[in-house]
PDB file of N, CA and C in Angstrom:
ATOM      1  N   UNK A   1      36.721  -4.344  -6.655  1.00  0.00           N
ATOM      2  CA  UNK A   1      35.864  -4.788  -5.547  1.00  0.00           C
ATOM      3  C   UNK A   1      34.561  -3.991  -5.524  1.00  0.00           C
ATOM      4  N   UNK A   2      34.682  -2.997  -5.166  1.00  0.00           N
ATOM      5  CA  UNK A   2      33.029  -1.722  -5.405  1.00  0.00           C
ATOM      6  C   UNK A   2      32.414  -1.668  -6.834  1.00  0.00           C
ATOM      7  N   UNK A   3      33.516  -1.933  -7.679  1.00  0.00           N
ATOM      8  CA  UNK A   3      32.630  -2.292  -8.957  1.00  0.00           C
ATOM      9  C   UNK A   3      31.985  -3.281  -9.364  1.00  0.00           C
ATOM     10  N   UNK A   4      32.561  -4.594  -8.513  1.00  0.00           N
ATOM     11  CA  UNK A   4      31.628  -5.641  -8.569  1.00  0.00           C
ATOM     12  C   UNK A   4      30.218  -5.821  -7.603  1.00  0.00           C
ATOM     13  N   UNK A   5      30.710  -4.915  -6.473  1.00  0.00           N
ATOM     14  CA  UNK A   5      29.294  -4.679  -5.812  1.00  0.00           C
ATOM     15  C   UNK A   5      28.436  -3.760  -6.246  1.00  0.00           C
ATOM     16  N   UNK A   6      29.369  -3.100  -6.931  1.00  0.00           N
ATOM     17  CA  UNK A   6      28.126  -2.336  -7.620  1.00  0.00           C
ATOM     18  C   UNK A   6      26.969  -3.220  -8.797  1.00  0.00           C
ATOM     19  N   UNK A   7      27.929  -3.847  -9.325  1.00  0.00           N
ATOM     20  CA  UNK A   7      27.304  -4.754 -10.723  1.00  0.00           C
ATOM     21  C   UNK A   7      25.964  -5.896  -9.715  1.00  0.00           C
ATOM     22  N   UNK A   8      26.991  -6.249  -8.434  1.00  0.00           N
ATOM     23  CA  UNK A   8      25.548  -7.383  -7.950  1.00  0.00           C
ATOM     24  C   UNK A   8      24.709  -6.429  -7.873  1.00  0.00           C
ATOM     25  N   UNK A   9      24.870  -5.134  -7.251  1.00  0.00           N
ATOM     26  CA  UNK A   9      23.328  -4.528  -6.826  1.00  0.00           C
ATOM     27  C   UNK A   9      22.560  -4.367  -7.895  1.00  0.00           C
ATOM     28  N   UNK A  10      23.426  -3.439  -8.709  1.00  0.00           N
ATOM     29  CA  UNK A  10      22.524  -3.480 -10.159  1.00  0.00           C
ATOM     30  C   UNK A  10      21.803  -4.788 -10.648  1.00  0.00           C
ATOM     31  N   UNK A  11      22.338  -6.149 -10.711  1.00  0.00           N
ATOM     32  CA  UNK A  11      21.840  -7.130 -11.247  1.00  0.00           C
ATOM     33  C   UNK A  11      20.358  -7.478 -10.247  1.00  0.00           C
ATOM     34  N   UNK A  12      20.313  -6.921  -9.159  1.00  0.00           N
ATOM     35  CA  UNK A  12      19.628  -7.361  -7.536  1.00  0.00           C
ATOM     36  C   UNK A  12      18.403  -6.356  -8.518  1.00  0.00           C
ATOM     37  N   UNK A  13      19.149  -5.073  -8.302  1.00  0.00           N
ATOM     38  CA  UNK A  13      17.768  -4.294  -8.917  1.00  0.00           C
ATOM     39  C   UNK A  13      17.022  -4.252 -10.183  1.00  0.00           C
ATOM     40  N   UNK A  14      17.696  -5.228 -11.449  1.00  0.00           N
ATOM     41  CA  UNK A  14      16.949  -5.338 -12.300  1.00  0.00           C
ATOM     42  C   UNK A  14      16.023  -6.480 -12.126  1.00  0.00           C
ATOM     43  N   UNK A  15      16.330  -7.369 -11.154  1.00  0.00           N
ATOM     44  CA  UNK A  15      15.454  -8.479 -11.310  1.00  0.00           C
ATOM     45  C   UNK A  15      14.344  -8.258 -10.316  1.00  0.00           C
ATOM     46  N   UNK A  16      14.562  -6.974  -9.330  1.00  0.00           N
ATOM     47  CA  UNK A  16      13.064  -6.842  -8.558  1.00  0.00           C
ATOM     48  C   UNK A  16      12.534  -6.192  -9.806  1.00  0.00           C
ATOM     49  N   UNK A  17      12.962  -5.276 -10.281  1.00  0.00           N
ATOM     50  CA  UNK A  17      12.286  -4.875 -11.257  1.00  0.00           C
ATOM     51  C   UNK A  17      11.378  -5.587 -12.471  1.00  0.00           C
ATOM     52  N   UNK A  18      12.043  -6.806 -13.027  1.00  0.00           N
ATOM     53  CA  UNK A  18      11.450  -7.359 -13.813  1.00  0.00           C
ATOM     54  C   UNK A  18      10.388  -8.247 -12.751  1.00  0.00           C
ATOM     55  N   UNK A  19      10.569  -8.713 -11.512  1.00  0.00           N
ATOM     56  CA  UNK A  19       9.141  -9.375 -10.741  1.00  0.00           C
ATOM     57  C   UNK A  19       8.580  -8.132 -10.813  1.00  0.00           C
ATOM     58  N   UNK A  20       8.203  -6.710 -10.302  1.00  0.00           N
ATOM     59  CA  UNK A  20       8.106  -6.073 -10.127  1.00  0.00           C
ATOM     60  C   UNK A  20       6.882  -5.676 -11.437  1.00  0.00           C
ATOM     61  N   UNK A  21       8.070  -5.660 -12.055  1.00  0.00           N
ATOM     62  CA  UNK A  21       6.540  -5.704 -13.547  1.00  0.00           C
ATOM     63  C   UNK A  21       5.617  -6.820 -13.636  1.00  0.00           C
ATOM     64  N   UNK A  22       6.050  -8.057 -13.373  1.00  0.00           N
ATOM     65  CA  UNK A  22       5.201  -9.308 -13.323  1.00  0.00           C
ATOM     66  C   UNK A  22       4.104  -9.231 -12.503  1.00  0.00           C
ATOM     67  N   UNK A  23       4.368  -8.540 -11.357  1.00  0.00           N
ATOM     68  CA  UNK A  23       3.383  -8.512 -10.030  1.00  0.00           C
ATOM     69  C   UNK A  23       2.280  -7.542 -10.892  1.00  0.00           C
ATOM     70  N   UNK A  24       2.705  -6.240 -11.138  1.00  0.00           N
ATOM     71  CA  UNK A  24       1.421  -5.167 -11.857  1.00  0.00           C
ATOM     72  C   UNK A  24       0.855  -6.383 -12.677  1.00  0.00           C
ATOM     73  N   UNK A  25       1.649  -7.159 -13.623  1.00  0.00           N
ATOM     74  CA  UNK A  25       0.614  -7.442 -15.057  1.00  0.00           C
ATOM     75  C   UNK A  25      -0.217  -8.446 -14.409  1.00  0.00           C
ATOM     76  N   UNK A  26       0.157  -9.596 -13.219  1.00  0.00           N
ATOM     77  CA  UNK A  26      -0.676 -10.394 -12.587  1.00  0.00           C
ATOM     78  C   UNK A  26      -1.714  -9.747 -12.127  1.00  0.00           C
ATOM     79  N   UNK A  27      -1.662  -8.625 -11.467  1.00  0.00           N
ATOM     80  CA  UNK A  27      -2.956  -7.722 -10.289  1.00  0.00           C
ATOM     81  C   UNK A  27      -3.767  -7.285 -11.633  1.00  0.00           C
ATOM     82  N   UNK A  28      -3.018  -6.983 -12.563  1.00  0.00           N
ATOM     83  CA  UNK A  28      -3.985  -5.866 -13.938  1.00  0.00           C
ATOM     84  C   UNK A  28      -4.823  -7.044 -14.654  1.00  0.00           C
ATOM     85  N   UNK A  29      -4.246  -8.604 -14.374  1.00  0.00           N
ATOM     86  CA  UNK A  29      -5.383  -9.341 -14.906  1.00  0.00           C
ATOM     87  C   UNK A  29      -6.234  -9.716 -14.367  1.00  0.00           C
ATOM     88  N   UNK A  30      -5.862 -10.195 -13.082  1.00  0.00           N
ATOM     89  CA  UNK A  30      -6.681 -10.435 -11.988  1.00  0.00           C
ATOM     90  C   UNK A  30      -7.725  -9.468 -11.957  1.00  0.00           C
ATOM     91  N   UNK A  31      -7.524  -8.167 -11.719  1.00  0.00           N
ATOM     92  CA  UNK A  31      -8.844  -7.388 -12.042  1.00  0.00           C
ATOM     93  C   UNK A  31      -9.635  -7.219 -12.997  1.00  0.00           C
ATOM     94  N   UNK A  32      -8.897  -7.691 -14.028  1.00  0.00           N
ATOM     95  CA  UNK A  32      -9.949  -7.895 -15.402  1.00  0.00           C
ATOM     96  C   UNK A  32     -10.967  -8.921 -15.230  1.00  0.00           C
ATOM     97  N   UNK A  33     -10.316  -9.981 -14.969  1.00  0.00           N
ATOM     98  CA  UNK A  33     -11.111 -11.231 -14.381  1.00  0.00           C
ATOM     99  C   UNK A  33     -11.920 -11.231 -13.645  1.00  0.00           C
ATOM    100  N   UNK A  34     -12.003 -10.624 -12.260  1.00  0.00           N
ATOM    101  CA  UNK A  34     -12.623  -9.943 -11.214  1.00  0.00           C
ATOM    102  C   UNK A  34     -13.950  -9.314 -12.111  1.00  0.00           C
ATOM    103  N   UNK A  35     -13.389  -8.418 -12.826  1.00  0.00           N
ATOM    104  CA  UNK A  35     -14.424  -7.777 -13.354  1.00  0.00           C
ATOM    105  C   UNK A  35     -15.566  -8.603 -14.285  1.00  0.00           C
ATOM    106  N   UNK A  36     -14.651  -9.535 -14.868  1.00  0.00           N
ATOM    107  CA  UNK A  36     -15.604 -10.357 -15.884  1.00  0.00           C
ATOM    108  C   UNK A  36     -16.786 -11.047 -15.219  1.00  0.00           C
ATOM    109  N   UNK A  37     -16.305 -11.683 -14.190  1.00  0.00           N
ATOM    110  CA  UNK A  37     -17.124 -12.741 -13.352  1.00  0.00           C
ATOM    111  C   UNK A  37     -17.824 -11.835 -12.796  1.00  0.00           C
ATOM    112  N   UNK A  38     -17.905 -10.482 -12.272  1.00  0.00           N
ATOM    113  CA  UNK A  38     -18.489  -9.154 -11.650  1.00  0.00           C
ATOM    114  C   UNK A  38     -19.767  -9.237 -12.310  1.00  0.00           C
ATOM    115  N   UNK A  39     -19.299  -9.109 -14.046  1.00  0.00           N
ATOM    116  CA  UNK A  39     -20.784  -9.019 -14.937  1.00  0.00           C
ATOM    117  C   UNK A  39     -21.563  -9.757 -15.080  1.00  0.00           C
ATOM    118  N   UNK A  40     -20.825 -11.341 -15.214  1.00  0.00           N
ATOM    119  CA  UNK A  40     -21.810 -12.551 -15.116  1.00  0.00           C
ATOM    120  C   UNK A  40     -22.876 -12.727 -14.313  1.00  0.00           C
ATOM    121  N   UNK A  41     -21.928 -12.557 -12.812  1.00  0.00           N
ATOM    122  CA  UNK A  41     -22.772 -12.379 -11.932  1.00  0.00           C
ATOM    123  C   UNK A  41     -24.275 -11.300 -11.746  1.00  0.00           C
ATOM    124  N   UNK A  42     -23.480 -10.356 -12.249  1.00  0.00           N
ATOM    125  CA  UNK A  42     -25.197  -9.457 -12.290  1.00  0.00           C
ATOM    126  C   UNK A  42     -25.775  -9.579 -13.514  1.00  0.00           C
ATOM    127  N   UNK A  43     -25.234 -10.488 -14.493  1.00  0.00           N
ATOM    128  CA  UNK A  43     -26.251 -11.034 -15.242  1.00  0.00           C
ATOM    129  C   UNK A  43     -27.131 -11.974 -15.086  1.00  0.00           C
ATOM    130  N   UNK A  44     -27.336 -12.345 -13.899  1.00  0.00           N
ATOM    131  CA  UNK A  44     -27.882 -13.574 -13.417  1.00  0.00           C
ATOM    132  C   UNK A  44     -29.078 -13.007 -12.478  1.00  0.00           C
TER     133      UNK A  44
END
C-alpha cells in the first residue's frame, strides 16, 4: 500500500518535472524572440 503511494507520488513528481522543464525551455525562447523583434525594432 505505501509503496504504491509512494510510486504515484514519484510518478506525480516526475511529470511536474518534465512540464517543469518545458515551461523554462518555452520562457528561454520566448525571450529570445522578444529579443529578436527588440532589434528589428530599433532597427527601424
Amino acid at each position: 500500500m505505501i509503496k504504491s503511494l509512494e510510486n504515484t507520488m514519484n510518478e506525480r513528481l516526475n511529470r511536474q518535472d518534465e512540464m517543469l522543464d518545458q515551461l523554462i525551455k518555452m520562457v528561454v525562447d520566448n525571450n529570445a524572440r522578444l529579443e529578436r523583434i527588440e532589434n528589428a525594432v530599433n532597427r527601424i
